[in-house]
C-alpha atoms as a PDB file:
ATOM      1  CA  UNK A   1      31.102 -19.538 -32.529  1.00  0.00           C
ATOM      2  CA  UNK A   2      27.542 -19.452 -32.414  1.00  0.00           C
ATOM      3  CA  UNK A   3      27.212 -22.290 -29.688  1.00  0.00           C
ATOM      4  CA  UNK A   4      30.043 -21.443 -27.777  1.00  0.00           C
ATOM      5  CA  UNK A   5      27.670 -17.936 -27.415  1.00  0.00           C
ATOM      6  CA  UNK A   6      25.012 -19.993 -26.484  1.00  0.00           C
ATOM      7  CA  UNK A   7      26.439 -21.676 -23.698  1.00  0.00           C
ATOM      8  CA  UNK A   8      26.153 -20.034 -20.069  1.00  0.00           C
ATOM      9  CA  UNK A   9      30.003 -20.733 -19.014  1.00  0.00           C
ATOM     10  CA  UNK A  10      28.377 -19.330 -15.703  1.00  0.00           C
ATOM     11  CA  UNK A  11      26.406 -22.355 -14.505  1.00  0.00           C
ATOM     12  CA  UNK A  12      28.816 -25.136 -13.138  1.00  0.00           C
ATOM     13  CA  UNK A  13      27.106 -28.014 -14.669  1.00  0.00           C
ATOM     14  CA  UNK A  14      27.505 -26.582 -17.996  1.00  0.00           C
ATOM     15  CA  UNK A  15      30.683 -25.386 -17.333  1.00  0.00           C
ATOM     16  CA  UNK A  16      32.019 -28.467 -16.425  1.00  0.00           C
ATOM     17  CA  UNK A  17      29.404 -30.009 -18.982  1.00  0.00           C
ATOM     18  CA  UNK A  18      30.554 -32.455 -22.405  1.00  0.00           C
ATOM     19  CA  UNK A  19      29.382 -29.932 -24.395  1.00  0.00           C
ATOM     20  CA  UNK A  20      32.154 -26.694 -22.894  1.00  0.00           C
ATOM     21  CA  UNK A  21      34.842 -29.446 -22.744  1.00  0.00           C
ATOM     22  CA  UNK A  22      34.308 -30.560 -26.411  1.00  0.00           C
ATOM     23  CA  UNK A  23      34.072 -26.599 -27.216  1.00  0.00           C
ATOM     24  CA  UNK A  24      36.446 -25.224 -25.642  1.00  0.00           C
ATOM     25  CA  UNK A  25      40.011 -25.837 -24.168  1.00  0.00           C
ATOM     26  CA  UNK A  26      40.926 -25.703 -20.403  1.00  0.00           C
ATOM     27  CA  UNK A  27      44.845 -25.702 -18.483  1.00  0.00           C
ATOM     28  CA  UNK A  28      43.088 -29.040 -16.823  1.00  0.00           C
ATOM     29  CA  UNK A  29      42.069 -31.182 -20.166  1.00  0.00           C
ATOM     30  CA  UNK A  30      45.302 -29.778 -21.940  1.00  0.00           C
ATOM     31  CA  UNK A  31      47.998 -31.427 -18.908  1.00  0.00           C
ATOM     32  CA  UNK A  32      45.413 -34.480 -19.520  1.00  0.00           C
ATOM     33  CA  UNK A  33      46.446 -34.662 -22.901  1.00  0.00           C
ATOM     34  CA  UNK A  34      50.207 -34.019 -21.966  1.00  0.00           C
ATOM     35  CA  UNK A  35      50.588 -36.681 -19.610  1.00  0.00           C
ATOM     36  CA  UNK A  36      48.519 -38.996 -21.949  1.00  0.00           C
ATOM     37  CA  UNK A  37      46.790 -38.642 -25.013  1.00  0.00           C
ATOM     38  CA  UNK A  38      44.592 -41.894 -25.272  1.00  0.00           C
ATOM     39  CA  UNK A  39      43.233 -41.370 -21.985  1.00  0.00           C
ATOM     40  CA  UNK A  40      42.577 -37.722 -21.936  1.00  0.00           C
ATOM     41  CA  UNK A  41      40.107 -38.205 -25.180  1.00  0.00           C
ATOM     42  CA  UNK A  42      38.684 -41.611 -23.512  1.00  0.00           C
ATOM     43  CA  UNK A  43      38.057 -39.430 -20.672  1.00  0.00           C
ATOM     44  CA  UNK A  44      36.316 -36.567 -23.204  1.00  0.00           C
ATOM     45  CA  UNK A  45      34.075 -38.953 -24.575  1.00  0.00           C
ATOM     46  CA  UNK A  46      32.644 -40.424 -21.562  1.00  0.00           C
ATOM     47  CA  UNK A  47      34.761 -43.598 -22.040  1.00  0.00           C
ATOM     48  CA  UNK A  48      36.965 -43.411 -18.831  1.00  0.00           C
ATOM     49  CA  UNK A  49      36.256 -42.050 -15.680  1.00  0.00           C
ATOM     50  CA  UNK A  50      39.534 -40.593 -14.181  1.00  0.00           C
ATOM     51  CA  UNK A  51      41.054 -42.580 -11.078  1.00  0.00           C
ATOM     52  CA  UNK A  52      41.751 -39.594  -8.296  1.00  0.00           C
ATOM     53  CA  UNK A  53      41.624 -39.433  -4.594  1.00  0.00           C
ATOM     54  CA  UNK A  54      37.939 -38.335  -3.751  1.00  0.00           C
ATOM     55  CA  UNK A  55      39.304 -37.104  -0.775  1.00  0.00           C
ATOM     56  CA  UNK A  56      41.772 -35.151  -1.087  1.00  0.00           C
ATOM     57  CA  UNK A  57      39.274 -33.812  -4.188  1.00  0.00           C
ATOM     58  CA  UNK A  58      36.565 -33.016  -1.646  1.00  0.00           C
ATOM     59  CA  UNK A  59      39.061 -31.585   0.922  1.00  0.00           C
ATOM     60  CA  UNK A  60      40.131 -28.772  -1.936  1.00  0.00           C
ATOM     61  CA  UNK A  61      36.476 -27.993  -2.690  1.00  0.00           C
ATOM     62  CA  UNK A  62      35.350 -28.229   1.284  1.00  0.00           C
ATOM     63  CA  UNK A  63      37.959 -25.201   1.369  1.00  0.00           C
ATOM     64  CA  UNK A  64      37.125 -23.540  -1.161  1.00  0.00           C
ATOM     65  CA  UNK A  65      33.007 -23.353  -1.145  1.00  0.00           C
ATOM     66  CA  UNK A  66      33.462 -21.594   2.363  1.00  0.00           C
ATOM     67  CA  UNK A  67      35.734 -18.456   0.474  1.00  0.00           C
ATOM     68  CA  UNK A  68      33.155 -18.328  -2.377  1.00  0.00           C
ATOM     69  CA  UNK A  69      30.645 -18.003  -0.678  1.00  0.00           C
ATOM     70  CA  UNK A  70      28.471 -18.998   2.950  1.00  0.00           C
ATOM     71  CA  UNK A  71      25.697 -20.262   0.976  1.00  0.00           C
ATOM     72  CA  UNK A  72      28.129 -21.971  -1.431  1.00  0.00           C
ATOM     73  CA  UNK A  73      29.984 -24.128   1.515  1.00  0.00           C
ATOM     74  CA  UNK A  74      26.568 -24.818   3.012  1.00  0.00           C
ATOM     75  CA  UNK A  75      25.013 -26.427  -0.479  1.00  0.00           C
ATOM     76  CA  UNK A  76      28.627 -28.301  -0.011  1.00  0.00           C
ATOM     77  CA  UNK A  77      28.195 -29.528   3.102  1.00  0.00           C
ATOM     78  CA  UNK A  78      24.852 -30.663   2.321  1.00  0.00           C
ATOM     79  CA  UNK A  79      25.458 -32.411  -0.989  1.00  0.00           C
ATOM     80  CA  UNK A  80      28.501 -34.102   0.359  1.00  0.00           C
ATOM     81  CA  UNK A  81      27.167 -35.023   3.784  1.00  0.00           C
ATOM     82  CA  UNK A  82      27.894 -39.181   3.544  1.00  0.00           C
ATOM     83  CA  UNK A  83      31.574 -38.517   2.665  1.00  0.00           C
ATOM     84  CA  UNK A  84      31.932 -35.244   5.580  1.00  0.00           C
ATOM     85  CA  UNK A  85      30.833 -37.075   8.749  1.00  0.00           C
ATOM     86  CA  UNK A  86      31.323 -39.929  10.893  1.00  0.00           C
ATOM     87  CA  UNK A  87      28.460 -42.554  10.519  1.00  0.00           C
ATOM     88  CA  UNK A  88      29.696 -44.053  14.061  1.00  0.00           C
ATOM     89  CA  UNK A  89      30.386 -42.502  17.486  1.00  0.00           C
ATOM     90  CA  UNK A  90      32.223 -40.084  18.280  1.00  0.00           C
ATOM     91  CA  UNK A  91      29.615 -38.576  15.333  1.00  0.00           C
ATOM     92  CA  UNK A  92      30.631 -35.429  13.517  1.00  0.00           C
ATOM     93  CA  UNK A  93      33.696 -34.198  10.805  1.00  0.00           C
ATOM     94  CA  UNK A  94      35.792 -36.850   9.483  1.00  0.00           C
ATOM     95  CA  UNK A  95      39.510 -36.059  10.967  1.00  0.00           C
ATOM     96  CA  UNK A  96      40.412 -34.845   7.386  1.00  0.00           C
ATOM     97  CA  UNK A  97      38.018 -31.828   7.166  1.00  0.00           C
ATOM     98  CA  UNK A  98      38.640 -31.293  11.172  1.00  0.00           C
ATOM     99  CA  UNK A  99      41.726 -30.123   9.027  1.00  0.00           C
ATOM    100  CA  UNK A 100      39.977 -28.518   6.589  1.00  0.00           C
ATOM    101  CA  UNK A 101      38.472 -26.519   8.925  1.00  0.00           C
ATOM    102  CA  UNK A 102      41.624 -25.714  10.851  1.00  0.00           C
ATOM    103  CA  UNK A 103      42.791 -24.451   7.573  1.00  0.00           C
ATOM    104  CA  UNK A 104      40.350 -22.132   6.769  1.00  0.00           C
ATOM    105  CA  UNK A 105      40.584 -20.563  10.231  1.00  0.00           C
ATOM    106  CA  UNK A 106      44.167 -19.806   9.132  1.00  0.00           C
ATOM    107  CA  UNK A 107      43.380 -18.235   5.800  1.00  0.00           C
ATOM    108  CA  UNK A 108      40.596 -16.303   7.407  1.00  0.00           C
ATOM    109  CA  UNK A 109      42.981 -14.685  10.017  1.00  0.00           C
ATOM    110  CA  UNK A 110      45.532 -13.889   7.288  1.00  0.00           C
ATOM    111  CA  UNK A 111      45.820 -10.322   6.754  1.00  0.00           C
ATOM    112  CA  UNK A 112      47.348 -10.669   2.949  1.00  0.00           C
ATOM    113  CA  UNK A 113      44.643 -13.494   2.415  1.00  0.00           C
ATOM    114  CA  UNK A 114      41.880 -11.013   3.304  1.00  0.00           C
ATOM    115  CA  UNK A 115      43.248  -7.771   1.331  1.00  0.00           C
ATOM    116  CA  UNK A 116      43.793  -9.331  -1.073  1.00  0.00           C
ATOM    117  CA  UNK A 117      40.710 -11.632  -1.622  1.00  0.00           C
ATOM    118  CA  UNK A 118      38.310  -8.537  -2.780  1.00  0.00           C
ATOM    119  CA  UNK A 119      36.738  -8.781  -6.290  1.00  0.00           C
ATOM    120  CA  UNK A 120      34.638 -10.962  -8.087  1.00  0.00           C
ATOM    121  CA  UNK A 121      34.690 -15.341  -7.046  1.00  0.00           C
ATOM    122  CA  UNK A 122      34.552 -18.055  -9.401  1.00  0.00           C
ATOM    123  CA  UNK A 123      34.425 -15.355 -12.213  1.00  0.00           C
ATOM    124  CA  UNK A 124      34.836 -17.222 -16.087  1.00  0.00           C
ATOM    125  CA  UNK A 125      36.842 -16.038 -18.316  1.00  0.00           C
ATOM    126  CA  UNK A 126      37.096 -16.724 -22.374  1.00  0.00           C
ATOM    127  CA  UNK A 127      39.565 -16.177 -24.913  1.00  0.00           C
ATOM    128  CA  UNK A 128      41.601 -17.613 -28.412  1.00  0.00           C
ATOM    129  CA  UNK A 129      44.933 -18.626 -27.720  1.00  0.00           C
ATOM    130  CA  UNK A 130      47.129 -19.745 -30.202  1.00  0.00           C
ATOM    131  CA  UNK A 131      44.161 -20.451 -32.464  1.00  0.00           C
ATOM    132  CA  UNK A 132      41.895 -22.226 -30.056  1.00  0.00           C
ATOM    133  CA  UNK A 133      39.330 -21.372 -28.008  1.00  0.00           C
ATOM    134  CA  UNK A 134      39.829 -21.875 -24.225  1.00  0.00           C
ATOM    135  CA  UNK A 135      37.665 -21.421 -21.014  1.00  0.00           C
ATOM    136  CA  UNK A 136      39.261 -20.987 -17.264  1.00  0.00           C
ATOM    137  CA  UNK A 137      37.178 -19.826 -14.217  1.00  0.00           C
ATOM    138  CA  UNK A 138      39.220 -18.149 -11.504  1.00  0.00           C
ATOM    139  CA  UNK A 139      38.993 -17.767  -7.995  1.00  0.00           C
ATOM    140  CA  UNK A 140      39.067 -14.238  -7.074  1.00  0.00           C
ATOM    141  CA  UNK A 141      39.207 -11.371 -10.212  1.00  0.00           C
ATOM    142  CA  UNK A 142      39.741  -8.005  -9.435  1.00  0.00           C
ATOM    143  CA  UNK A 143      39.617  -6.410 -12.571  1.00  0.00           C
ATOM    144  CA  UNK A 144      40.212  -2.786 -11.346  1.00  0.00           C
ATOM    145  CA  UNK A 145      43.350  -3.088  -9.522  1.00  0.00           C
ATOM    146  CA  UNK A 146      44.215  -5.771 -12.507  1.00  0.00           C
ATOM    147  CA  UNK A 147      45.184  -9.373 -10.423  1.00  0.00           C
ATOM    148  CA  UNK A 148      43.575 -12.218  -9.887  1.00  0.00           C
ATOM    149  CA  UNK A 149      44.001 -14.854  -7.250  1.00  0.00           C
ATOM    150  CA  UNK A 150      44.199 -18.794  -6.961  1.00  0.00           C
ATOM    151  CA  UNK A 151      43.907 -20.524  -4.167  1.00  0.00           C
ATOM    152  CA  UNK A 152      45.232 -23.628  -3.678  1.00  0.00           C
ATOM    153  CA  UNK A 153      45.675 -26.756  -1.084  1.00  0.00           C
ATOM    154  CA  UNK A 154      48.231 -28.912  -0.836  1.00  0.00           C
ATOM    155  CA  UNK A 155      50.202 -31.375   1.245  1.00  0.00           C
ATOM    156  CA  UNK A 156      53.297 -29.253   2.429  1.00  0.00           C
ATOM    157  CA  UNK A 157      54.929 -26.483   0.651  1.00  0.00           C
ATOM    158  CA  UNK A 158      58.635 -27.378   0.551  1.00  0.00           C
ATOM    159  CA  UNK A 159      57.627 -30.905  -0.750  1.00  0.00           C
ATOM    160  CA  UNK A 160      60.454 -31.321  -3.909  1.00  0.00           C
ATOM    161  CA  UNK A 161      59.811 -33.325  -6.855  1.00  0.00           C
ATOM    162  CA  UNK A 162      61.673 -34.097  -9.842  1.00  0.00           C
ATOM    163  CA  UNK A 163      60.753 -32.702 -13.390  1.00  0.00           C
ATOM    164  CA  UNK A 164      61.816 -34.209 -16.302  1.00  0.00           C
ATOM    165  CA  UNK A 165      60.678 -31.383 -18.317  1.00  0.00           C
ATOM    166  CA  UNK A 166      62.694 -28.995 -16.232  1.00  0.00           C
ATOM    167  CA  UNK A 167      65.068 -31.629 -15.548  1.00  0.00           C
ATOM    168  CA  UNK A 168      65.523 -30.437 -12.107  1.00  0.00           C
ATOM    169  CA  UNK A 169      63.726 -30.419  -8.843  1.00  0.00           C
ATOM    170  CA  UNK A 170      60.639 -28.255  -8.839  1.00  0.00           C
ATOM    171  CA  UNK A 171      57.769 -27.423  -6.174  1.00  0.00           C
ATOM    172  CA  UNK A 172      54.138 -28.582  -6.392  1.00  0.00           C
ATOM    173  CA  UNK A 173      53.716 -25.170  -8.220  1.00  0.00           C
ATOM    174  CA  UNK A 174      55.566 -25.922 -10.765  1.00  0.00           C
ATOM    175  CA  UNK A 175      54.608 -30.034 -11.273  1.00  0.00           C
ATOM    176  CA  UNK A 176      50.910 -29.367 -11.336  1.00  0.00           C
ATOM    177  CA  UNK A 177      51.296 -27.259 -13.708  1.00  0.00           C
ATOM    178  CA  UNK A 178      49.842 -23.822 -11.625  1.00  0.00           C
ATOM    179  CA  UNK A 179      52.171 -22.024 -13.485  1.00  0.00           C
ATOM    180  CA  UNK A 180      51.003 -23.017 -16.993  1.00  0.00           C
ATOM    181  CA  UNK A 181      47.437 -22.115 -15.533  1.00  0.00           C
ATOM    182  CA  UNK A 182      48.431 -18.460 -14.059  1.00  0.00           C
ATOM    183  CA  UNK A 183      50.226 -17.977 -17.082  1.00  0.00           C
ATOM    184  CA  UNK A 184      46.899 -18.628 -19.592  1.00  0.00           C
ATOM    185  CA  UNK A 185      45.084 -16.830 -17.153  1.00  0.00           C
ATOM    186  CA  UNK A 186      46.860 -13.837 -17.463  1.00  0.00           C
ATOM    187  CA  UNK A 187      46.638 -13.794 -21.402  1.00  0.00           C
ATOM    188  CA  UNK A 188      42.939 -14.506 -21.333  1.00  0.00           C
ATOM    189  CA  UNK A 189      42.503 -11.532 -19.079  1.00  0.00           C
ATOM    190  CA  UNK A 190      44.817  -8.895 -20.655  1.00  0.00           C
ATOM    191  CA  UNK A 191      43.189 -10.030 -24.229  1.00  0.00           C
ATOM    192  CA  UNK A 192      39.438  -9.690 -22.516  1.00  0.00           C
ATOM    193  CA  UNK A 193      40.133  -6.277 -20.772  1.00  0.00           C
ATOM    194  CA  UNK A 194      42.903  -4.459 -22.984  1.00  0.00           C
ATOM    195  CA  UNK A 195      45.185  -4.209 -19.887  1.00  0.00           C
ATOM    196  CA  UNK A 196      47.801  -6.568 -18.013  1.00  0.00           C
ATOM    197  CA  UNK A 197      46.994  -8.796 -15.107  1.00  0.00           C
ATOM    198  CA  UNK A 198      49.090 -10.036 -12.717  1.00  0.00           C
ATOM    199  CA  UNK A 199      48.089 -14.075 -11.270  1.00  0.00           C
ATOM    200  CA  UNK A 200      48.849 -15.093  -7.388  1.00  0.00           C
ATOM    201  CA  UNK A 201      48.624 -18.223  -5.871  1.00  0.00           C
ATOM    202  CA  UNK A 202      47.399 -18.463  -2.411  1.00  0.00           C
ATOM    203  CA  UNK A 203      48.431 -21.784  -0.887  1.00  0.00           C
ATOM    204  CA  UNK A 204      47.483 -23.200   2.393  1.00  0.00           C
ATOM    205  CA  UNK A 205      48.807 -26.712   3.450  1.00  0.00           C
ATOM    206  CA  UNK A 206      46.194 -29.963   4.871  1.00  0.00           C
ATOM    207  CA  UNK A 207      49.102 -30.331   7.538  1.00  0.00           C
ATOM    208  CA  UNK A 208      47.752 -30.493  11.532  1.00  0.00           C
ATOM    209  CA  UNK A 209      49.328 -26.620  11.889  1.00  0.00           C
ATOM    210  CA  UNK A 210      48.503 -25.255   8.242  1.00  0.00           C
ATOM    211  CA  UNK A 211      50.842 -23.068   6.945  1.00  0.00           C
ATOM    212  CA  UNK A 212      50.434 -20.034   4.394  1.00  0.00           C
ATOM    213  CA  UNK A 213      52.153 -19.073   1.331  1.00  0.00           C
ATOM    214  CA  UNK A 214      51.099 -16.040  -0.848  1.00  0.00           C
ATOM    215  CA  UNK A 215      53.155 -16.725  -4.484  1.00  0.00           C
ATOM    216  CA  UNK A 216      54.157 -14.714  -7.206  1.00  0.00           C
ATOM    217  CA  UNK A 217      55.688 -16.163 -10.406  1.00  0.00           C
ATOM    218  CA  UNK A 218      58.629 -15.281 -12.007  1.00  0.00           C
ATOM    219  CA  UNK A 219      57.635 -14.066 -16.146  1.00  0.00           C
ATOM    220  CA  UNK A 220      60.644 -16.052 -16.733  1.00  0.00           C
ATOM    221  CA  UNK A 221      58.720 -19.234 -16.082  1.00  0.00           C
ATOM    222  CA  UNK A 222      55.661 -18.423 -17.099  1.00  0.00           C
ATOM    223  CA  UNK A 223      56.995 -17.310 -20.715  1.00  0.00           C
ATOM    224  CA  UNK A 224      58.519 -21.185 -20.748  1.00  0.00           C
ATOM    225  CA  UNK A 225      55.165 -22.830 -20.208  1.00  0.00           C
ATOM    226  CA  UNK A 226      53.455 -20.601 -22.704  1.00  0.00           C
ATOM    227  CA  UNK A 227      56.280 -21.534 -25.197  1.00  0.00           C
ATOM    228  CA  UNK A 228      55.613 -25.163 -24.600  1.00  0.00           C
ATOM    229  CA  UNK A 229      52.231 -24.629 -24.656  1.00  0.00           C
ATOM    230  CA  UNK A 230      52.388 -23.075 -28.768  1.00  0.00           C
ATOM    231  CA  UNK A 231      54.704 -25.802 -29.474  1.00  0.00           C
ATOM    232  CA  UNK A 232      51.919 -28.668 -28.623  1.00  0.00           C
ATOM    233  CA  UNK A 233      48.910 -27.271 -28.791  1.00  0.00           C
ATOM    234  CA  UNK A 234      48.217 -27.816 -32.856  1.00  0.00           C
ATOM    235  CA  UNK A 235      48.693 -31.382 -32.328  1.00  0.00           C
ATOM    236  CA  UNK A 236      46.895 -31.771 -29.299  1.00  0.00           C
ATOM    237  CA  UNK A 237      43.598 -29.952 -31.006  1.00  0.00           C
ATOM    238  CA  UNK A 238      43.862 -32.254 -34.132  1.00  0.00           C
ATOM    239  CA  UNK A 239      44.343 -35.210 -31.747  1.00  0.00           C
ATOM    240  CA  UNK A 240      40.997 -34.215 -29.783  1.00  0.00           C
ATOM    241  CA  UNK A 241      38.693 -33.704 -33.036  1.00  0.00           C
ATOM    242  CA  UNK A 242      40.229 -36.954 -34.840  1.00  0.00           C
ATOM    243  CA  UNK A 243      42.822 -35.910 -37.282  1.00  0.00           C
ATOM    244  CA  UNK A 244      45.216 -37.882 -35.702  1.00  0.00           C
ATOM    245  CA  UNK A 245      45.386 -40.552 -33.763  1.00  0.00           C
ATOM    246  CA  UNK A 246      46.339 -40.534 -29.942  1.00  0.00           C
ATOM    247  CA  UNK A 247      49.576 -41.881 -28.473  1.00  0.00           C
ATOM    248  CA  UNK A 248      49.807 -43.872 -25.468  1.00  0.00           C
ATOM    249  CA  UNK A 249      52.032 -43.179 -22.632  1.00  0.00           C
ATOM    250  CA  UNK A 250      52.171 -46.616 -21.276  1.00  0.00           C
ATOM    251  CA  UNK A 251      52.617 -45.718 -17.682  1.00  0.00           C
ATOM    252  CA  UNK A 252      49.003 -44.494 -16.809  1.00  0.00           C
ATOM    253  CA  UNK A 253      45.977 -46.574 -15.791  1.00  0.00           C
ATOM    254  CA  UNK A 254      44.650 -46.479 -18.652  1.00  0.00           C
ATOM    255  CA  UNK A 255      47.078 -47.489 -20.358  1.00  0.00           C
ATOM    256  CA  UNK A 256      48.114 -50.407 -18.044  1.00  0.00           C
ATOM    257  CA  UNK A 257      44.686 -51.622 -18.322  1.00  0.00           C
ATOM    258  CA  UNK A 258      44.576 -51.980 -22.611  1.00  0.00           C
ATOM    259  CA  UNK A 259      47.718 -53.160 -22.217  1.00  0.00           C
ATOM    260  CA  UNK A 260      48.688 -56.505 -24.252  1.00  0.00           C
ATOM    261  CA  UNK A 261      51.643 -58.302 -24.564  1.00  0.00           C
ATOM    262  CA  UNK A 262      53.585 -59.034 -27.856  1.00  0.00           C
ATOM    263  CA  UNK A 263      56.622 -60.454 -26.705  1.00  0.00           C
ATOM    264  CA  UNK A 264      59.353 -60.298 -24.017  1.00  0.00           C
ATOM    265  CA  UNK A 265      61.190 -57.356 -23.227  1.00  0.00           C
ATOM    266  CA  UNK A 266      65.082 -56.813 -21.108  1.00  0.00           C
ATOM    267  CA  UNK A 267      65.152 -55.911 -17.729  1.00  0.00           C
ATOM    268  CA  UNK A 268      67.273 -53.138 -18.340  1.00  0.00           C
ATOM    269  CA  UNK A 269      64.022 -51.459 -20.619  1.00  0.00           C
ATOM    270  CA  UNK A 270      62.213 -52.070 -17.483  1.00  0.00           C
ATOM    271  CA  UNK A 271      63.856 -48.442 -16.119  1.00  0.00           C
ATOM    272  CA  UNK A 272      63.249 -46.514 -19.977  1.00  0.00           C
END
């Protein structure tokens, strides 16, 4: 407990650092582990570097450095300056943060987007859950009127996709798991401040015309992740600090690149 003290959750880099990751659990490294275990401790100890779309990555953040702060989006713009803008005429934004920018005009002239996006940014919160330790960092906090707020980007909000854990189709709230994060969020919070919170999701779409959503999620859901959640957690902990030893999925890149033959399979296991 003494380190975990000693760390200053505060400062990004060691937020985001080995050390926090190896100390505490986050809603991020524990659907790592759930969609594969071998690559989600490669990926703790520095052995694989995960395989995402930079862009779409630097879209999110281009969005959200200019609601954290001025200063924030500015230290963005100038850190990530090679990837932004054109290095050929016409010069200026790449066409995807044009977009970017498009969409934080239309948050900005929200009226629920800007009453309710009062309180503290990027505020960390700590907590034991189910025996562990775990570290989130949320968006907007306002402690005093007790909710918090995520905001969120994404493709289009009436996108479907098909859950095999809710064996049904499901929006991108649901498949990214933003309901698993409110849901910790909310028990972190209540635990830190003696009083409930209630978690909203803010999403804006990377469409020509963004469009808005302000989201609210049913307990009902919420109480399903968190179940699912207690039921794997124990194992996933031992599997991280090498009591036991990590299953592959077989479908990731990870696993597709350690992958060696040991015979011939049916076509028909092909679609298992």
């Amino acid at each position: 407990m003494k380190e975990k003290l000693n760390l200053n959750l505060n400062d990004d880099e060691i937020y985001y650092g080995s050390e926090a990751n190896w100390l505490y659990m986050g809603v991020s490294q524990y659907k790592d582990f759930i969609r594969c275990e071998a690559q989600a401790l490669a990926k703790l100890k520095g052995e694989r570097k995960p395989i995402s779309d930079p862009k779409a990555l630097l879209v999110g953040n281009y969005v959200h450095s200019y609601f954290e702060s001025p200063e924030t989006h500015e230290k963005f713009k100038q850190k990530n300056g090679d990837a932004l803008y054109s290095k050929r005429k016409p010069f200026g934004l790449l066409k995807d943060f044009q977009v970017a920018d498009e969409m934080i005009k239309r948050v900005s002239e929200e009226q629920l987007f800007n009453f309710l996006w009062e309180g503290e940014k990027e505020s960390v919160v700590t907590g034991n859950l189910f025996g562990i330790e775990w570290k989130g960092k949320i968006d907007l906090l306002n402690v005093e009127k007790g909710y918090f707020v995520d905001l969120k980007t994404t493709a289009q909000l009436d996108k479907r996709f098909w859950n095999s854990k809710y064996m049904q189709y499901v929006s991108f709230i649901e498949e990214y798991g933003y309901v698993l994060q409110i849901a910790v969020y909310e028990k972190l919070l209540e635990m830190k401040y003696s009083k409930p919170f209630t978690g909203y999701i803010y999403a804006v779409t990377k469409e020509a015309v963004p469009n808005v959503a302000a989201i609210e999620i049913e307990d009902l859901k919420k109480e399903f992740e968190l179940s699912e959640l207690e039921k794997n957690i124990d194992h996933i902990y031992r599997v991280k600090n090498g009591q036991e030893v990590p299953e592959e999925c077989g479908h990731c890149d990870f696993c597709k690149q350690s992958k060696q033959l040991d015979g011939f399979i049916l076509s028909s296991d092909l679609l298992r």
